[in-house]
N, C-alpha and C. Protein backbone atom coordinates (compact mmCIF):
# COMPACT_ATOMS: atom_id res chain seq x y z
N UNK A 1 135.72 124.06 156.51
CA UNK A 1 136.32 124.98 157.44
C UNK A 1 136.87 124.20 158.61
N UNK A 2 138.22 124.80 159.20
CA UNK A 2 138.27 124.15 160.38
C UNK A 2 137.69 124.43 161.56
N UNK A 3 137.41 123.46 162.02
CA UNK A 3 136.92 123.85 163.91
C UNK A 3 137.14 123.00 164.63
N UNK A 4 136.79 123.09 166.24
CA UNK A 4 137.52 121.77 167.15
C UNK A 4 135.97 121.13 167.55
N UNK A 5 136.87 119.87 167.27
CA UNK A 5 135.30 118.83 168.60
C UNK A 5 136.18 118.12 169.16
N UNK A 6 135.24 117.88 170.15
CA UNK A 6 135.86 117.23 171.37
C UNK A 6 136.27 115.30 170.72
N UNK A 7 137.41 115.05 171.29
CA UNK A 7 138.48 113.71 171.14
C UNK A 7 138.08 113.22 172.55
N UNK A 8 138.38 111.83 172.44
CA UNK A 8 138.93 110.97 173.07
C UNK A 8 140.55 110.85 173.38
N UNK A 9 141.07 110.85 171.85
CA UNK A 9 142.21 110.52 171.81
C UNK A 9 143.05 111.54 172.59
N UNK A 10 144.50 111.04 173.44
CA UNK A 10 145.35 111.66 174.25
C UNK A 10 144.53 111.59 175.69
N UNK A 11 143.09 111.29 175.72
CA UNK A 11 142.68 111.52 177.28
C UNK A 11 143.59 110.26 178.32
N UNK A 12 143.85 110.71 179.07
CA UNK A 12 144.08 110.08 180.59
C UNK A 12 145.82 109.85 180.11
N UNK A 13 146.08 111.04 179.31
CA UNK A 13 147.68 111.62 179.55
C UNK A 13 148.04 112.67 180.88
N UNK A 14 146.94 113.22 181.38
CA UNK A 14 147.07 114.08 182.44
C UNK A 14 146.17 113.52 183.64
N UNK A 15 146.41 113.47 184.49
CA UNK A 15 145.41 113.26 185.66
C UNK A 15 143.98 113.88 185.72
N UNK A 16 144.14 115.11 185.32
CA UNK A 16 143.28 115.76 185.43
C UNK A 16 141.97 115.96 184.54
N UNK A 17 142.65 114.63 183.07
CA UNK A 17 141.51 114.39 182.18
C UNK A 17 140.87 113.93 182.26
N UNK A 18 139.44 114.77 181.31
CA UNK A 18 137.66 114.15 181.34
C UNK A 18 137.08 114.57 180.11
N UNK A 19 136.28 113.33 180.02
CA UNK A 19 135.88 113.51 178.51
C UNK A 19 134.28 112.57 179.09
N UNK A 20 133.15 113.78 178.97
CA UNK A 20 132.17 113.26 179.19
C UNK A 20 131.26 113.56 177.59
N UNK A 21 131.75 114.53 176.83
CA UNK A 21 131.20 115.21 175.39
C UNK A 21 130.88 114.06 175.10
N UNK A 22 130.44 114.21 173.63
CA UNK A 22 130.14 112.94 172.63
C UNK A 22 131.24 113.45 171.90
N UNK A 23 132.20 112.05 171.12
CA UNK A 23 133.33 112.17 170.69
C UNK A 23 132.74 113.04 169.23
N UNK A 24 133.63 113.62 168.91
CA UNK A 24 132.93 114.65 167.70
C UNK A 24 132.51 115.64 167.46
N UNK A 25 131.52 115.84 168.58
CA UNK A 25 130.68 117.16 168.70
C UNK A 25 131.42 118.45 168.52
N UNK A 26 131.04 119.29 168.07
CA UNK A 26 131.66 121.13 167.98
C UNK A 26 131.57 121.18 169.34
N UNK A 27 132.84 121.91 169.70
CA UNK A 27 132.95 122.39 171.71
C UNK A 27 133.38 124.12 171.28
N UNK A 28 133.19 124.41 172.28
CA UNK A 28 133.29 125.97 172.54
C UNK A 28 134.47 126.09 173.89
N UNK A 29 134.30 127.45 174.44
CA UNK A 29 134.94 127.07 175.70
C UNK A 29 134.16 128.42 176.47
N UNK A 30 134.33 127.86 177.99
CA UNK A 30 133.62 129.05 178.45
C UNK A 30 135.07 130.20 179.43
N UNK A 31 134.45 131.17 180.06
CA UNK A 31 135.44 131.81 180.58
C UNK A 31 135.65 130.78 181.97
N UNK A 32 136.75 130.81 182.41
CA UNK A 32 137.04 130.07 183.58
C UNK A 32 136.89 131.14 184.87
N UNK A 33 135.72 130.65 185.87
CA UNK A 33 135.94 131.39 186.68
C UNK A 33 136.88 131.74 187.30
N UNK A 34 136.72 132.68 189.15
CA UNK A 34 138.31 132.58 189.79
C UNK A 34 138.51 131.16 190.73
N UNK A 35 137.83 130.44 190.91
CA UNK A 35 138.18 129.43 191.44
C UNK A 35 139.46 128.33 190.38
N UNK A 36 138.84 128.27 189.60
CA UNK A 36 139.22 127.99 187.84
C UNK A 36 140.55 128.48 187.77
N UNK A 37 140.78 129.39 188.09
CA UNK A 37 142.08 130.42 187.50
C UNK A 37 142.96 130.26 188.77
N UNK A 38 142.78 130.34 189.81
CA UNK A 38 143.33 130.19 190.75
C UNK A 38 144.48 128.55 190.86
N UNK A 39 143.31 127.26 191.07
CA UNK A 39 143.36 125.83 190.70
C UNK A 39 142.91 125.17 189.55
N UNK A 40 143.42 125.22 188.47
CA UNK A 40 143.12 124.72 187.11
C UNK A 40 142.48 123.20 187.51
N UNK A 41 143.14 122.69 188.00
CA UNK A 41 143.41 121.21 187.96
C UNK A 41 142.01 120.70 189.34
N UNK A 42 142.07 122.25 190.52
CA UNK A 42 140.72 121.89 191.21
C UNK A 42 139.21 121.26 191.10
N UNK A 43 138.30 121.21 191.96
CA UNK A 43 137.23 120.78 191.67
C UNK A 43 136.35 121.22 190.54
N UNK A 44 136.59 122.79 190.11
CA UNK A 44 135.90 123.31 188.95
C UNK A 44 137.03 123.43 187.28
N UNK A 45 136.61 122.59 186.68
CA UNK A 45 137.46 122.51 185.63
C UNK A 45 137.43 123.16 184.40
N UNK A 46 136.07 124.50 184.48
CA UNK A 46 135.99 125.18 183.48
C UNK A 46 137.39 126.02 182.95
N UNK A 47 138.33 126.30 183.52
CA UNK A 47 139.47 126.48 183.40
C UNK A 47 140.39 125.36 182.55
N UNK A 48 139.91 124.41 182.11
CA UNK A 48 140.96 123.19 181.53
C UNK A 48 140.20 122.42 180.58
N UNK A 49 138.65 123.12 179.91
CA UNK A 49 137.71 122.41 179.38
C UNK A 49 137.22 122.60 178.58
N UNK A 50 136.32 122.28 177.39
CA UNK A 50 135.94 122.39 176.15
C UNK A 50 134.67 121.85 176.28
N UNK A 51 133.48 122.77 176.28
CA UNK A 51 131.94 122.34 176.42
C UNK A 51 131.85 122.11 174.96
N UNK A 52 130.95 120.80 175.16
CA UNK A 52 130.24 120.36 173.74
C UNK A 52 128.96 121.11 173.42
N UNK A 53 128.67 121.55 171.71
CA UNK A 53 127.96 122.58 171.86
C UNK A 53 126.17 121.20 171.53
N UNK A 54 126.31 120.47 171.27
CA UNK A 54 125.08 119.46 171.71
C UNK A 54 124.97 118.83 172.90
N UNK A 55 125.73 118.29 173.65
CA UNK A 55 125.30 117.80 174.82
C UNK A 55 125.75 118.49 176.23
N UNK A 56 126.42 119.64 176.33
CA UNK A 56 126.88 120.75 177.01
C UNK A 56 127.44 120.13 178.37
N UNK A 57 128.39 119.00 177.80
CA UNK A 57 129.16 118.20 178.27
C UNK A 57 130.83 118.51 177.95
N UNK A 58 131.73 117.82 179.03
CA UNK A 58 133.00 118.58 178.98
C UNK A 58 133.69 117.92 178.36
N UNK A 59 134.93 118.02 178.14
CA UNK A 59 136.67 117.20 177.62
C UNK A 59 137.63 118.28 177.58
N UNK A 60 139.04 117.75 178.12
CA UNK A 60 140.28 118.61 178.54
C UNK A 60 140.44 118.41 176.91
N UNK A 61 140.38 117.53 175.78
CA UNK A 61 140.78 117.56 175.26
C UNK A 61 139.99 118.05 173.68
N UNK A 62 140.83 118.84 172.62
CA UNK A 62 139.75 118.64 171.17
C UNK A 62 141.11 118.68 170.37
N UNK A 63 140.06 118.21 169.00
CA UNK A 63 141.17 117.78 167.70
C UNK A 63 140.54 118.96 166.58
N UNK A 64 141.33 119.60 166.51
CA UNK A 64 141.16 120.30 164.82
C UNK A 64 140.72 119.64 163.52
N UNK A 65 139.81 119.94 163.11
CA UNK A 65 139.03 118.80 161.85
C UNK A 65 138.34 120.03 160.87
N UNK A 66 138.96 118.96 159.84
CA UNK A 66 137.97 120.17 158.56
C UNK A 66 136.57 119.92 158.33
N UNK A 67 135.65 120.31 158.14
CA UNK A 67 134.40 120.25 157.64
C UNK A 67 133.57 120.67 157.11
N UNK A 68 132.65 120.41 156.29
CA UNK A 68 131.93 121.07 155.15
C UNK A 68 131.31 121.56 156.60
N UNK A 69 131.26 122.70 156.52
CA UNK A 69 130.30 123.51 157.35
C UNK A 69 130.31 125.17 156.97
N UNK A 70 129.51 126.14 156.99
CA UNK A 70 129.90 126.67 156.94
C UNK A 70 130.00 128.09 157.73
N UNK A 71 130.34 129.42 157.73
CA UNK A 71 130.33 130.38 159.29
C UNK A 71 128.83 130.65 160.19
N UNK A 72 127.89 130.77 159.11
CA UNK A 72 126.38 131.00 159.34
C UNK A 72 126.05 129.43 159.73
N UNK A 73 126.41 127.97 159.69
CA UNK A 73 125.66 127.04 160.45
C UNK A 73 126.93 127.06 161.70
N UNK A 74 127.67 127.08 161.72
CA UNK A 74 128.73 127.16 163.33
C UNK A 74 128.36 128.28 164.08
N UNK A 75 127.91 128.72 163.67
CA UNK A 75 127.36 130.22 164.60
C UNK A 75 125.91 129.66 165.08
N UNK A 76 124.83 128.91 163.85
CA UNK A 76 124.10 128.89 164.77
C UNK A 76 123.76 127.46 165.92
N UNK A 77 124.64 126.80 165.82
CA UNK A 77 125.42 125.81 166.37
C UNK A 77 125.18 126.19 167.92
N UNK A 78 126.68 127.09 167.83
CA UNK A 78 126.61 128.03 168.97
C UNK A 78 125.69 128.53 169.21
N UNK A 79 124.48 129.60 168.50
CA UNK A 79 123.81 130.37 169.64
C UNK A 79 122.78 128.55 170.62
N UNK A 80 122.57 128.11 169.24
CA UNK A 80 121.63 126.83 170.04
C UNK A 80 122.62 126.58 171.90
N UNK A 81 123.83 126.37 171.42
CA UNK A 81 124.12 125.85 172.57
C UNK A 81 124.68 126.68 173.71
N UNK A 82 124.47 127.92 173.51
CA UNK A 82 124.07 129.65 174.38
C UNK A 82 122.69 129.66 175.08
N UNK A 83 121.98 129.26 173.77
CA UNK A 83 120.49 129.50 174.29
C UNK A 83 119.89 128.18 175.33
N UNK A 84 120.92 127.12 174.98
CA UNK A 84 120.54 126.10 175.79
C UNK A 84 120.71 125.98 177.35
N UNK A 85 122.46 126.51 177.58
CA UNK A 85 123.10 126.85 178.76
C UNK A 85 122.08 127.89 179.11
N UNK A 86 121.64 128.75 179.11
CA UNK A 86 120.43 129.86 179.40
C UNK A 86 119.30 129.17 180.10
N UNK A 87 118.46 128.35 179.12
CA UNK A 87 117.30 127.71 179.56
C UNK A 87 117.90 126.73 180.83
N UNK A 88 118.82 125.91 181.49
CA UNK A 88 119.19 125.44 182.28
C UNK A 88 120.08 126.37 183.52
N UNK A 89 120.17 127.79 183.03
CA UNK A 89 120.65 128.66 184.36
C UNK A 89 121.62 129.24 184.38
N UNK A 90 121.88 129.12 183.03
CA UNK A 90 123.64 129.64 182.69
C UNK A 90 123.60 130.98 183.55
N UNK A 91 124.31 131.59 183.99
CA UNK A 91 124.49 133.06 183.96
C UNK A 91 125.96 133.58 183.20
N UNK A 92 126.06 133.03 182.24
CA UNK A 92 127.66 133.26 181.79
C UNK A 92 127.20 134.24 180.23
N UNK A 93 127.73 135.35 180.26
CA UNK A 93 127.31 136.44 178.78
C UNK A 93 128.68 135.90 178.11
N UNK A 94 127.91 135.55 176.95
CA UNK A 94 128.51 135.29 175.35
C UNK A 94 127.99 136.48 174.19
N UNK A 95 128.70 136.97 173.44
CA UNK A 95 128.55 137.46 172.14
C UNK A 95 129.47 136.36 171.61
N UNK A 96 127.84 135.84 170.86
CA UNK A 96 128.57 134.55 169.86
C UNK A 96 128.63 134.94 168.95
N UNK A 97 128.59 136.54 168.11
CA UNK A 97 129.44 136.40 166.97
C UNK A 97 130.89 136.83 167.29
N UNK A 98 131.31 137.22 168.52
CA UNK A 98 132.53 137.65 168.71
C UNK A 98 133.42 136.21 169.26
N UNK A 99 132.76 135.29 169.68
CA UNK A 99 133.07 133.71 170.34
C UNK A 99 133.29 132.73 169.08
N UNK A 100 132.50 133.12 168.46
CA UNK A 100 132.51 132.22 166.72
C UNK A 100 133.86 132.49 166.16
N UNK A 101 134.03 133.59 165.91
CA UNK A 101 135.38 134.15 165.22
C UNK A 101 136.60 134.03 166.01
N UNK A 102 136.45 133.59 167.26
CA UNK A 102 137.76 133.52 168.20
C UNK A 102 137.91 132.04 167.76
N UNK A 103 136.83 130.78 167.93
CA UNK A 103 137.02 129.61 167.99
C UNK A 103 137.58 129.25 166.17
N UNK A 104 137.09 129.84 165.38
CA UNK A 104 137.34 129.67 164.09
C UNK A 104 138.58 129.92 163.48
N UNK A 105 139.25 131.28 164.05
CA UNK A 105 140.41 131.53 164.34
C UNK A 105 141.42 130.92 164.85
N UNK A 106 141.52 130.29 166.27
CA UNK A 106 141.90 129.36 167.40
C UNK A 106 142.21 128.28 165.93
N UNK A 107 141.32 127.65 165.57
CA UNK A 107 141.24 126.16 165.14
C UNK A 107 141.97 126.70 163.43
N UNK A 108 142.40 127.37 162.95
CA UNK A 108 143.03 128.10 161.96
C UNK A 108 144.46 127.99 162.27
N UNK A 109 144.84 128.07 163.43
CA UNK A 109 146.28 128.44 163.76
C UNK A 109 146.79 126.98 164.19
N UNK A 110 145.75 126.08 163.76
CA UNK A 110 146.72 124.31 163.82
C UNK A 110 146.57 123.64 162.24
N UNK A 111 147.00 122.78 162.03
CA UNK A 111 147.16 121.78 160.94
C UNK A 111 145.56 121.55 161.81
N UNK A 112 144.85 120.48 160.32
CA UNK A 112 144.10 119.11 160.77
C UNK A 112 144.35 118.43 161.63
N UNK A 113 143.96 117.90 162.64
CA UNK A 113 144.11 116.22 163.40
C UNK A 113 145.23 117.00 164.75
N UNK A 114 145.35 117.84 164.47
CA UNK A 114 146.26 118.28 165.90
C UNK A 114 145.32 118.17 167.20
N UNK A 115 145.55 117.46 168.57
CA UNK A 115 144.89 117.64 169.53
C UNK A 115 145.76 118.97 170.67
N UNK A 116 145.01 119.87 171.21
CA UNK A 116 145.03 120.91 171.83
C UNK A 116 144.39 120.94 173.32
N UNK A 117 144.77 121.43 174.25
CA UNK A 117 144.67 121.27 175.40
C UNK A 117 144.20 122.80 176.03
N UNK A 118 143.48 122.87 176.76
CA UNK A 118 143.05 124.14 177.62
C UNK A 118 143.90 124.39 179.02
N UNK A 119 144.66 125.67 178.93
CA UNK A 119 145.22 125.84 180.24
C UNK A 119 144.68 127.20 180.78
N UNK A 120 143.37 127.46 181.28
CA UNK A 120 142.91 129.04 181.65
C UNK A 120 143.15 130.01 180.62
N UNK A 121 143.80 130.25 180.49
CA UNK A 121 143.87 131.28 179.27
C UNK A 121 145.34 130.97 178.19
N UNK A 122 145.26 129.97 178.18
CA UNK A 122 146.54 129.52 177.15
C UNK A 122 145.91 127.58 176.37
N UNK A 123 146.24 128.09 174.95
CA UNK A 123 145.69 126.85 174.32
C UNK A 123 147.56 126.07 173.94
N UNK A 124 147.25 124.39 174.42
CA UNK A 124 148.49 124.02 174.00
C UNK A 124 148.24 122.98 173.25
N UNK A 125 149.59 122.50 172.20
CA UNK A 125 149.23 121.28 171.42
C UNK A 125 149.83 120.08 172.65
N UNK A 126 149.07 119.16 172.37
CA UNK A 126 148.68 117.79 172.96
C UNK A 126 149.52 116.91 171.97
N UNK A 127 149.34 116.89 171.17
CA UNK A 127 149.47 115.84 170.06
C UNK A 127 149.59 116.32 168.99
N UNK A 128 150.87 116.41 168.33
CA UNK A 128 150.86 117.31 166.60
C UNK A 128 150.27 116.44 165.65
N UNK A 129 149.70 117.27 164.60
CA UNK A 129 149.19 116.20 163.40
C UNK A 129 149.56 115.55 162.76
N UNK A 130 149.09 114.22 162.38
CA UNK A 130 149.89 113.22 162.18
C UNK A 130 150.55 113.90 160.55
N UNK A 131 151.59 113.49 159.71
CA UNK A 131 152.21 113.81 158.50
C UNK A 131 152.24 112.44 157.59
N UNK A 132 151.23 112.45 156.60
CA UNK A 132 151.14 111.54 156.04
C UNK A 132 152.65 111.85 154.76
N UNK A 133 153.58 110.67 153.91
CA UNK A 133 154.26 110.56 153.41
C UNK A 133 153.49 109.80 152.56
């Protein structure tokens, strides 16, 4: 199935890129507050970012990748890394089966290997996938 984890690749094309994730990891995204929405590029970057769902660490950037996985282990992927943000203070409400199907979806509507970018409420391609001949 496809889904996104967080890249390296394309970071420090924008000023405003950060990539603290582990390269790989499944990322999610959270809602961007109004500080967020207001200044994307400001001190709070949940607006421009992709939380890793193991180390609940950020990157502006993720790559579309296929993987033997399947909807019942990406879901519980996610709640782990719901239930984790929780135990550390989250106050942010997720319905992760309604968050699962958006991200699964999202990562459906690129080729493989495409990198994608977070703009508040708009996903852009970064980098199209490469076309092997």
């Amino acid at each position: 199935m496809k889904v996104l984890v967080a890249t390296r690749e394309t970071q420090g094309d924008r000023q405003s890129d950060v990539m603290t994730a582990i390269e790989g990891e499944l990322v999610f995204m959270i809602d961007p507050c109004g500080e967020s929405r207001r200044q994307p590029d400001g001190e709070r970057p949940c607006g421009i970012t992709f939380v890793g769902m193991t180390s609940d660490e950020i990157t502006t950037t993720a790559v579309v990748r296929e993987l033997e996985l399947t909807r019942s282990h990406f879901v519980q992927c996610l709640q782990n890394a719901v239930l984790d943000r929780r135990e550390t203070g989250c106050t942010c409400q997720f319905d992760v089966s309604a968050l699962a199907s958006e991200l699964l979806d999202l990562a459906r509507c690129f080729p493989s290997e495409t990198i994608i970018e977070r703009r508040v409420d708009e996903i852009r391609v970064r980098r199209s996938a490469r076309i092997g001949w």
